[in-house]
N, C-alpha and C. Protein backbone atom coordinates (compact mmCIF):
# COMPACT_ATOMS: atom_id res chain seq x y z
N UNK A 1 26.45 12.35 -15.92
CA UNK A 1 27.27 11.27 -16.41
C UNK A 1 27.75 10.45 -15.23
N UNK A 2 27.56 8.87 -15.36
CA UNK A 2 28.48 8.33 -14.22
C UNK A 2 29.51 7.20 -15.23
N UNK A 3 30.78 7.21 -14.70
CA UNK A 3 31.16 5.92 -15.14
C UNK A 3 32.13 5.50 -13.83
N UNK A 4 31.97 3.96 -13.82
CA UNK A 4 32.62 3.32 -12.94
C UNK A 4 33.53 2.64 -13.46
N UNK A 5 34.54 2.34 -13.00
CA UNK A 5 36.15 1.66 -13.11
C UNK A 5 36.21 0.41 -12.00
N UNK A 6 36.82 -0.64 -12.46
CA UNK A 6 37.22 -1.55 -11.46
C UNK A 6 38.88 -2.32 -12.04
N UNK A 7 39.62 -2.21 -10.85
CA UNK A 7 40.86 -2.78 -10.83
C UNK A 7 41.69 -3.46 -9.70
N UNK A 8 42.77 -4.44 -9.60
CA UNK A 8 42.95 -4.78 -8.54
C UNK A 8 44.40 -4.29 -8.16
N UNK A 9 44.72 -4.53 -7.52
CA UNK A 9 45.68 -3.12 -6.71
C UNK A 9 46.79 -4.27 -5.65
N UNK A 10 47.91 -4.76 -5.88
CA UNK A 10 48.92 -5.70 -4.94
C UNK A 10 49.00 -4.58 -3.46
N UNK A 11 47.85 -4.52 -3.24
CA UNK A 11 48.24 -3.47 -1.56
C UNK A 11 46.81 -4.45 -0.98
N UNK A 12 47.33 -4.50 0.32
CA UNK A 12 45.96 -4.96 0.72
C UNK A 12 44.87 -3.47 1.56
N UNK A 13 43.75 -4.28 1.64
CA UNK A 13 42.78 -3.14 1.81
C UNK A 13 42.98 -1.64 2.96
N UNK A 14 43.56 -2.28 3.90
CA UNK A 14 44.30 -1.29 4.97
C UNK A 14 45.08 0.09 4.23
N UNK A 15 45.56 -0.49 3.56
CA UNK A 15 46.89 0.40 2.61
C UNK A 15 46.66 0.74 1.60
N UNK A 16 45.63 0.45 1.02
CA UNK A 16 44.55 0.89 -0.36
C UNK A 16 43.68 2.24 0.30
N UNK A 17 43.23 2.02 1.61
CA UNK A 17 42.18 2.89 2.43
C UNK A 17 43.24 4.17 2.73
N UNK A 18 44.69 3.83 3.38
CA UNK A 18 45.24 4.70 3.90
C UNK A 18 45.73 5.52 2.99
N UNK A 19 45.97 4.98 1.83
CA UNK A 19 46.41 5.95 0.37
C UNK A 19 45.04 6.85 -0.23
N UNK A 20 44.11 6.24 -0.05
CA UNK A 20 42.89 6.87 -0.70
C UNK A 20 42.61 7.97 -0.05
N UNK A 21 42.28 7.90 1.68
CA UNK A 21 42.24 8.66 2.66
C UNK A 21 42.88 9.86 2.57
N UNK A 22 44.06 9.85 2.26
CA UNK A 22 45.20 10.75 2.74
C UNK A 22 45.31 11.91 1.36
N UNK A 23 44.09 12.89 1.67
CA UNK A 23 43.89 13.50 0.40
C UNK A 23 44.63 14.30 0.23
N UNK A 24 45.93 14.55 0.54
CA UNK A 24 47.27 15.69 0.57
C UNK A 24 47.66 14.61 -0.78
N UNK A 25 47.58 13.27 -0.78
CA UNK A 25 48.30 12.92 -2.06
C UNK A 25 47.61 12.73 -3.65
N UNK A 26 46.44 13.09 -3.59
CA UNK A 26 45.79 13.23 -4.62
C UNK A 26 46.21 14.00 -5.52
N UNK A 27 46.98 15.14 -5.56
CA UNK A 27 48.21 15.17 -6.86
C UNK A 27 49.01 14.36 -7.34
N UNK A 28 49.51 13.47 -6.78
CA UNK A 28 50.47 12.04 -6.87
C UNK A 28 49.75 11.25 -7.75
N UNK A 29 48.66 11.17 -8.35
CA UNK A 29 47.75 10.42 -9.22
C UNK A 29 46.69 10.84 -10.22
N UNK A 30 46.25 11.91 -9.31
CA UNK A 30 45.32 12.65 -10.49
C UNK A 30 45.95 13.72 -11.33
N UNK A 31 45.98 13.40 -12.19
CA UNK A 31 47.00 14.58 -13.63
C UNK A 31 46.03 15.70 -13.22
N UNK A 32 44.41 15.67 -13.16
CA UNK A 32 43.79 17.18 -12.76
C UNK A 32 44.06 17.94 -11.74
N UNK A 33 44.78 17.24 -11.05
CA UNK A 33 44.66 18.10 -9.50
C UNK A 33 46.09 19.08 -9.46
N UNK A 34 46.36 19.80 -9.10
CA UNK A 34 47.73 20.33 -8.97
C UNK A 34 48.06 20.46 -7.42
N UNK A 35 46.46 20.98 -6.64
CA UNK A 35 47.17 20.60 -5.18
C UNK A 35 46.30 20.27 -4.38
N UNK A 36 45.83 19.59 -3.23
CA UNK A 36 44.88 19.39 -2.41
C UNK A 36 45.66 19.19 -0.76
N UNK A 37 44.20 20.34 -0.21
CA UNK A 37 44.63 20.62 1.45
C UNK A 37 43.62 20.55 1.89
N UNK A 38 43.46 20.15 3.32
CA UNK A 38 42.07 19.11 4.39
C UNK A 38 41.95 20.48 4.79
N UNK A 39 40.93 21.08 4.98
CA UNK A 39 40.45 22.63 5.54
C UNK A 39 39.79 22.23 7.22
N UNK A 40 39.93 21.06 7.17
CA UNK A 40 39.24 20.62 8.88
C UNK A 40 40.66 20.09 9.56
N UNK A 41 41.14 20.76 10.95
CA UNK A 41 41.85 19.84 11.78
C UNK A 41 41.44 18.36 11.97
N UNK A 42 42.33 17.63 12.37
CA UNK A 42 42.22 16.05 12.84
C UNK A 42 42.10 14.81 11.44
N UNK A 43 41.58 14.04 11.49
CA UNK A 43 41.70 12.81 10.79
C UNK A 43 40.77 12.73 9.78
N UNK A 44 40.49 12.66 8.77
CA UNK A 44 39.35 12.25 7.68
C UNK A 44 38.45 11.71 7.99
N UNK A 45 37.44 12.14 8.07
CA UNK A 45 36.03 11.41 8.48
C UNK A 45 34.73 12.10 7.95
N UNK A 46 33.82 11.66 8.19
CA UNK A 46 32.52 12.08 7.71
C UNK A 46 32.31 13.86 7.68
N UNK A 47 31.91 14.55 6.88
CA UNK A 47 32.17 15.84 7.08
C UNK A 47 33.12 16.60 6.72
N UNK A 48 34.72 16.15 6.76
CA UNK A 48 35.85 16.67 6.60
C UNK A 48 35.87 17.45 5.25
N UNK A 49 36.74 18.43 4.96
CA UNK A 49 35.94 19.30 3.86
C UNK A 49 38.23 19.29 3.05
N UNK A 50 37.93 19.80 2.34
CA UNK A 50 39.75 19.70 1.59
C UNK A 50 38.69 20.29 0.01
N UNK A 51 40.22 21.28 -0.02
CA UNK A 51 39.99 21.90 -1.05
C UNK A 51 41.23 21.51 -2.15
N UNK A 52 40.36 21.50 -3.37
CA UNK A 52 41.31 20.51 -4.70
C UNK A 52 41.80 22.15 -5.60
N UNK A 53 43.07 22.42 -6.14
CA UNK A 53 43.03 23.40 -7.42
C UNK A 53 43.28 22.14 -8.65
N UNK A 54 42.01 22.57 -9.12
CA UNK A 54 41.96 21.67 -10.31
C UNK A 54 42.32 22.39 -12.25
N UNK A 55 42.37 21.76 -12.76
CA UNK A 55 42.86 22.26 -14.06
C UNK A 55 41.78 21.31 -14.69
N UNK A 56 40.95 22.75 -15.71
CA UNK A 56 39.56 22.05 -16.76
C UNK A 56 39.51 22.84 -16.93
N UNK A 57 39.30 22.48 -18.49
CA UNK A 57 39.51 23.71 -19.40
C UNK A 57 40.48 24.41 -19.88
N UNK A 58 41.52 24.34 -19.81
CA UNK A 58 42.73 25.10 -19.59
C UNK A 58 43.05 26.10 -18.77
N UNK A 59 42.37 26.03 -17.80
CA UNK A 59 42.32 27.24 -16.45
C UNK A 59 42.05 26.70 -15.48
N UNK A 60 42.87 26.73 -14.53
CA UNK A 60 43.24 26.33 -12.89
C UNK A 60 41.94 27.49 -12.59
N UNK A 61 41.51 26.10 -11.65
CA UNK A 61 39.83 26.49 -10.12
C UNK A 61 39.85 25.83 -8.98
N UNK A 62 39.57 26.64 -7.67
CA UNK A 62 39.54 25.73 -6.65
C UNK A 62 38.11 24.95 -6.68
N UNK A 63 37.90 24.10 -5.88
CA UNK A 63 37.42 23.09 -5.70
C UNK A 63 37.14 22.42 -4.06
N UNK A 64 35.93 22.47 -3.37
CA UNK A 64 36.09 22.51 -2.62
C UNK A 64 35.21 20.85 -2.33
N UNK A 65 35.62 20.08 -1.61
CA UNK A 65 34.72 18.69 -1.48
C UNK A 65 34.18 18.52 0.21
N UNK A 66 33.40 17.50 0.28
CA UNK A 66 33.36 16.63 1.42
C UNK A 66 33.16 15.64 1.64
N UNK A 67 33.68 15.01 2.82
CA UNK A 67 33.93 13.22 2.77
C UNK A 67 31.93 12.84 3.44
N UNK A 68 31.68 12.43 2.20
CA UNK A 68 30.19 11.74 2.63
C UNK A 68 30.25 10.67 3.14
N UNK A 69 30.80 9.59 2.73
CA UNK A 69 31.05 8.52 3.69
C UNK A 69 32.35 7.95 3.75
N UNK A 70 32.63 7.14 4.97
CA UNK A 70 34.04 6.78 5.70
C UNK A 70 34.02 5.65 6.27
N UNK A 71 34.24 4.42 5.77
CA UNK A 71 34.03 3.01 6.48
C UNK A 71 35.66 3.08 6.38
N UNK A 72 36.56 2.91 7.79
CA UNK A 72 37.77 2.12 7.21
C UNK A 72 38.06 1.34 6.31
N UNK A 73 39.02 0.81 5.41
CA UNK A 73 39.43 -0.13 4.84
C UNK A 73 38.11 -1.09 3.79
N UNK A 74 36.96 -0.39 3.97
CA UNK A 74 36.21 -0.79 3.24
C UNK A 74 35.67 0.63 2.07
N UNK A 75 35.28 1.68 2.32
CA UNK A 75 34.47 2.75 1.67
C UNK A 75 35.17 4.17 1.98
N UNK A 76 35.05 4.84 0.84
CA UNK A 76 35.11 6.33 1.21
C UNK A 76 34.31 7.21 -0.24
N UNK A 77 33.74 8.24 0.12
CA UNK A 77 33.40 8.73 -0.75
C UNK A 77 33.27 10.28 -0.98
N UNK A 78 33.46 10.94 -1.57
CA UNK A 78 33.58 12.73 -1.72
C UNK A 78 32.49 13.64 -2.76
N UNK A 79 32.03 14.37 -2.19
CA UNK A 79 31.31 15.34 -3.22
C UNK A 79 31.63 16.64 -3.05
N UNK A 80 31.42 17.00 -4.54
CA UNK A 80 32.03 18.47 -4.25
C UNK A 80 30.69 19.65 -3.64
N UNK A 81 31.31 20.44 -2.83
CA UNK A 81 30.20 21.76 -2.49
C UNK A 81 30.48 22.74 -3.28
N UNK A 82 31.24 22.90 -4.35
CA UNK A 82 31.54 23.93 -5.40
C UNK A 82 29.98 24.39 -6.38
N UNK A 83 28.76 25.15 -5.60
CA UNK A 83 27.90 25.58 -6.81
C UNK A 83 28.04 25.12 -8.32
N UNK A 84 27.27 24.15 -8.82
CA UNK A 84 27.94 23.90 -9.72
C UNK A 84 28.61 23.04 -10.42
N UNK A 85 28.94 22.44 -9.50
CA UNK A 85 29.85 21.63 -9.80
C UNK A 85 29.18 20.14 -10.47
N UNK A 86 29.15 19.10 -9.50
CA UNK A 86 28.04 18.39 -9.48
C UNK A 86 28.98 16.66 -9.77
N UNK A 87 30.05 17.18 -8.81
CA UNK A 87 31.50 16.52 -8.87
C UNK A 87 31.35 15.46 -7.73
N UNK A 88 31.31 13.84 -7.93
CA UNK A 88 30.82 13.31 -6.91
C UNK A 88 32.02 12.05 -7.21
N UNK A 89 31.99 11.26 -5.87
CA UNK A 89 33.58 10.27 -6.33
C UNK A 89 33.06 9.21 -5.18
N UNK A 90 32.77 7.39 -5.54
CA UNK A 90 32.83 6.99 -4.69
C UNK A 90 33.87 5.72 -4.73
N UNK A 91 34.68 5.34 -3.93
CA UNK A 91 35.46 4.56 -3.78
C UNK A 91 35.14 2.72 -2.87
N UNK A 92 35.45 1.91 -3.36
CA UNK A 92 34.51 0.70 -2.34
C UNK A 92 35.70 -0.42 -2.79
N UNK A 93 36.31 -1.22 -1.36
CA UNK A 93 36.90 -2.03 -1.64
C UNK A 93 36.92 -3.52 -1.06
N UNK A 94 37.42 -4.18 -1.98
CA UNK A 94 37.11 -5.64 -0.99
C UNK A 94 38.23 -6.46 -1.23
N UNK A 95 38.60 -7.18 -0.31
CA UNK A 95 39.70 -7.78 0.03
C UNK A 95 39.70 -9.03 -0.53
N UNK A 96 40.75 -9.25 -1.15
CA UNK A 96 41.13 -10.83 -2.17
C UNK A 96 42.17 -11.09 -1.79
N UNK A 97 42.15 -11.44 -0.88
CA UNK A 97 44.04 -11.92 -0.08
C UNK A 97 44.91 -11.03 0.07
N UNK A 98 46.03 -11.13 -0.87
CA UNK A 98 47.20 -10.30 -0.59
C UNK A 98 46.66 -9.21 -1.52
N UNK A 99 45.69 -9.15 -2.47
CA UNK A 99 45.25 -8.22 -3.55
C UNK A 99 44.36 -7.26 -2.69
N UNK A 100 43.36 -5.85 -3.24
CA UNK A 100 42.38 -5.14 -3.14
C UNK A 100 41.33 -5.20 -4.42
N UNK A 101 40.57 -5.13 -4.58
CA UNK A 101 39.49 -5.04 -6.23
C UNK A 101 39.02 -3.80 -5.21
N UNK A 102 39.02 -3.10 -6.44
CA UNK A 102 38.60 -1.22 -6.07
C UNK A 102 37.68 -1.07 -6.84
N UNK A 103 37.03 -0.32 -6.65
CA UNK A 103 35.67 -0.21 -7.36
C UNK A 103 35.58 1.69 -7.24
N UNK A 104 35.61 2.30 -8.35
CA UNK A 104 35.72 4.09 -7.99
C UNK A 104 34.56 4.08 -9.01
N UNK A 105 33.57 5.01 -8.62
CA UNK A 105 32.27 5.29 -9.61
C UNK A 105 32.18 6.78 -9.52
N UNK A 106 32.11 7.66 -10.70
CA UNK A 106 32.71 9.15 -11.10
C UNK A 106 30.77 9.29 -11.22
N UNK A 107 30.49 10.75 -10.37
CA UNK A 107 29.12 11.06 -10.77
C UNK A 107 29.34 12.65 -11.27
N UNK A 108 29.41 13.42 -12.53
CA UNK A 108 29.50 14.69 -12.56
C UNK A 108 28.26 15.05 -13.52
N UNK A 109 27.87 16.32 -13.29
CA UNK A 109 27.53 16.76 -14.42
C UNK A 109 27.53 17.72 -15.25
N UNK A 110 26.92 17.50 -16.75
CA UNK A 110 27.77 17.90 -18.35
C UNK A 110 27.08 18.82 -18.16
N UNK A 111 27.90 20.08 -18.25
CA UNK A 111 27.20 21.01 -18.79
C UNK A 111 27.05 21.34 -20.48
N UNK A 112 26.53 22.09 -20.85
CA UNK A 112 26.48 22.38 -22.64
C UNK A 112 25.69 21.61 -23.46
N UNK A 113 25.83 21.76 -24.61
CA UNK A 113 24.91 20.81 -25.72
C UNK A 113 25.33 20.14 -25.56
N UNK A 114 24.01 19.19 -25.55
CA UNK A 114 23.56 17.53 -25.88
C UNK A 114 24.65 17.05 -26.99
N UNK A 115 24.93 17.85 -27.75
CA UNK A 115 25.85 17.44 -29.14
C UNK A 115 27.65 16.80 -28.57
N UNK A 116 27.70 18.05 -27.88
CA UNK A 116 29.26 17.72 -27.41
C UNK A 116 29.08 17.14 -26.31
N UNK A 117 28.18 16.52 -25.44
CA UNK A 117 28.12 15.48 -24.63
C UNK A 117 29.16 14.12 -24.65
N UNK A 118 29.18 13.50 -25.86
CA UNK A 118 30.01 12.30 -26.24
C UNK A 118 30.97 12.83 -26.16
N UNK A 119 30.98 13.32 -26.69
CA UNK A 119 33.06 13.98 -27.09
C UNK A 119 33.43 14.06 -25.45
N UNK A 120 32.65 15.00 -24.53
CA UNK A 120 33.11 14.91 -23.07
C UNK A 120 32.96 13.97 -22.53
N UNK A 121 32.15 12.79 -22.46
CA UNK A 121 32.41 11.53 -21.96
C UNK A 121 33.48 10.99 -22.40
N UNK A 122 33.80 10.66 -23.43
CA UNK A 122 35.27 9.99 -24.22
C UNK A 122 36.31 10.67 -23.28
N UNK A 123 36.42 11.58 -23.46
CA UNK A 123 37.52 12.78 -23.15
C UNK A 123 37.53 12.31 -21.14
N UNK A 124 36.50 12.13 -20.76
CA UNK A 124 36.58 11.78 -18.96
C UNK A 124 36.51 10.94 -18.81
N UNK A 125 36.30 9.82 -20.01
CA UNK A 125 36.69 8.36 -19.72
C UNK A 125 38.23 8.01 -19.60
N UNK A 126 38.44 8.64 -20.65
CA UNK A 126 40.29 8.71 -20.84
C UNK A 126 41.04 8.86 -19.71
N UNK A 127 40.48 10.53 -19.47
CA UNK A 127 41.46 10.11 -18.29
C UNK A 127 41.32 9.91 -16.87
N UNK A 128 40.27 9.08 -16.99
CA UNK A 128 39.94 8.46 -15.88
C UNK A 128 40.35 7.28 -15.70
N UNK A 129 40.49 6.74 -16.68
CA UNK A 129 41.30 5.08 -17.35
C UNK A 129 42.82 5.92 -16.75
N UNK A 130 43.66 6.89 -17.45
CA UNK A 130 44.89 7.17 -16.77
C UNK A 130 45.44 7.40 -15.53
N UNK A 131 44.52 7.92 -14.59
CA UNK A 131 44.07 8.10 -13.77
C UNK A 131 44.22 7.29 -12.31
N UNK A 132 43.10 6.10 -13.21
CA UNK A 132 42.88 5.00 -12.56
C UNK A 132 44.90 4.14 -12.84
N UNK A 133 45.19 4.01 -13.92
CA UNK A 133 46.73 3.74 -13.77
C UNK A 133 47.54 4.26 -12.77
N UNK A 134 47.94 5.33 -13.15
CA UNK A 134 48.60 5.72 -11.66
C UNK A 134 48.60 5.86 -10.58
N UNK A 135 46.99 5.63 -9.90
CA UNK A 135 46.71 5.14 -8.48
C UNK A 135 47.38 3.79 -8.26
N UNK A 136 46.92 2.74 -9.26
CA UNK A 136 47.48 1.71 -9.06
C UNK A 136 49.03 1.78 -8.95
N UNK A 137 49.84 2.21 -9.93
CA UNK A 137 50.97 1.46 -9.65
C UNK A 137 51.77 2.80 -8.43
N UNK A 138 51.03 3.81 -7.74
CA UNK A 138 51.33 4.55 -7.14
C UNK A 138 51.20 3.76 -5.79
N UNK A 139 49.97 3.38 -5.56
CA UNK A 139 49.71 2.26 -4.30
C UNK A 139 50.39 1.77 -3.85
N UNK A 140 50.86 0.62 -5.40
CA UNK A 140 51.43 -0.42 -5.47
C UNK A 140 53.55 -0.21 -5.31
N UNK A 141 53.73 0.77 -5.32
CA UNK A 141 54.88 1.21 -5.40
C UNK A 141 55.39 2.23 -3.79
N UNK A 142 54.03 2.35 -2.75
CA UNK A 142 54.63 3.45 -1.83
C UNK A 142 54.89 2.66 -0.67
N UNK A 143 55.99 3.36 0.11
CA UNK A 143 55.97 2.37 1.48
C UNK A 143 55.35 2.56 2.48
């Protein structure tokens, strides 16, 4: 399954990058996450690995990712190394003045019948649409 989201964000791209980056706050926005910690010393960059405890299903799992790509203020993107998983996240932004237009494209994949396929797309569209809300006005609201 992929679906992509686009929204614009009153932070400019610097401060869109430095919020995205800073994966200690990815509980602050994602309702799935309950906690996320960088498992590599130093700064976020290509390689850097951070482990997510996520909630699916009704049962908390760790989650382990890595940063595939890292353009400052323009790109970042994460996949998970969890066997399995098949949990992929890319982020791309471009600068409209005082605004950001964000562009996040979700790559996972469904496990189970073809039947309940829809029902789980609906269900990860949702709250990916919510999701996508509270990044924004989280952005848009930090100093």
């Amino acid at each position: 399954m992929e679906l992509t989201s686009s929204f614009l964000v009153a932070r400019r791209p610097s401060e869109v990058f430095a919020y995205l980056s800073a994966v200690e706050r990815i509980p602050e926005w994602n309702a799935d996450v309950r906690a996320c910690e960088l498992l590599d010393p130093g700064e976020v960059r290509v390689g850097s690995r951070f482990v997510q405890r996520r909630r699916g299903l009704g049962q908390e799992q760790d989650e382990t990712f890595a940063v595939t790509a890292f353009a400052p203020d323009q790109a970042i993107s994460v996949a998970s190394t969890t066997p399995g998983s098949g949990l992929a996240f890319d982020w791309r932004l471009e600068d409209r003045g005082p605004q950001t237009f964000v562009t996040n494209r979700l790559r996972m994949a469904l496990p189970g019948r073809r039947l309940l396929r829809p029902v789980v797309q609906r269900l990860v569209r949702r709250r990916v649409t919510a999701n996508m809300r509270r990044l924004t006005a989280r952005i848009e609201t930090v100093d």
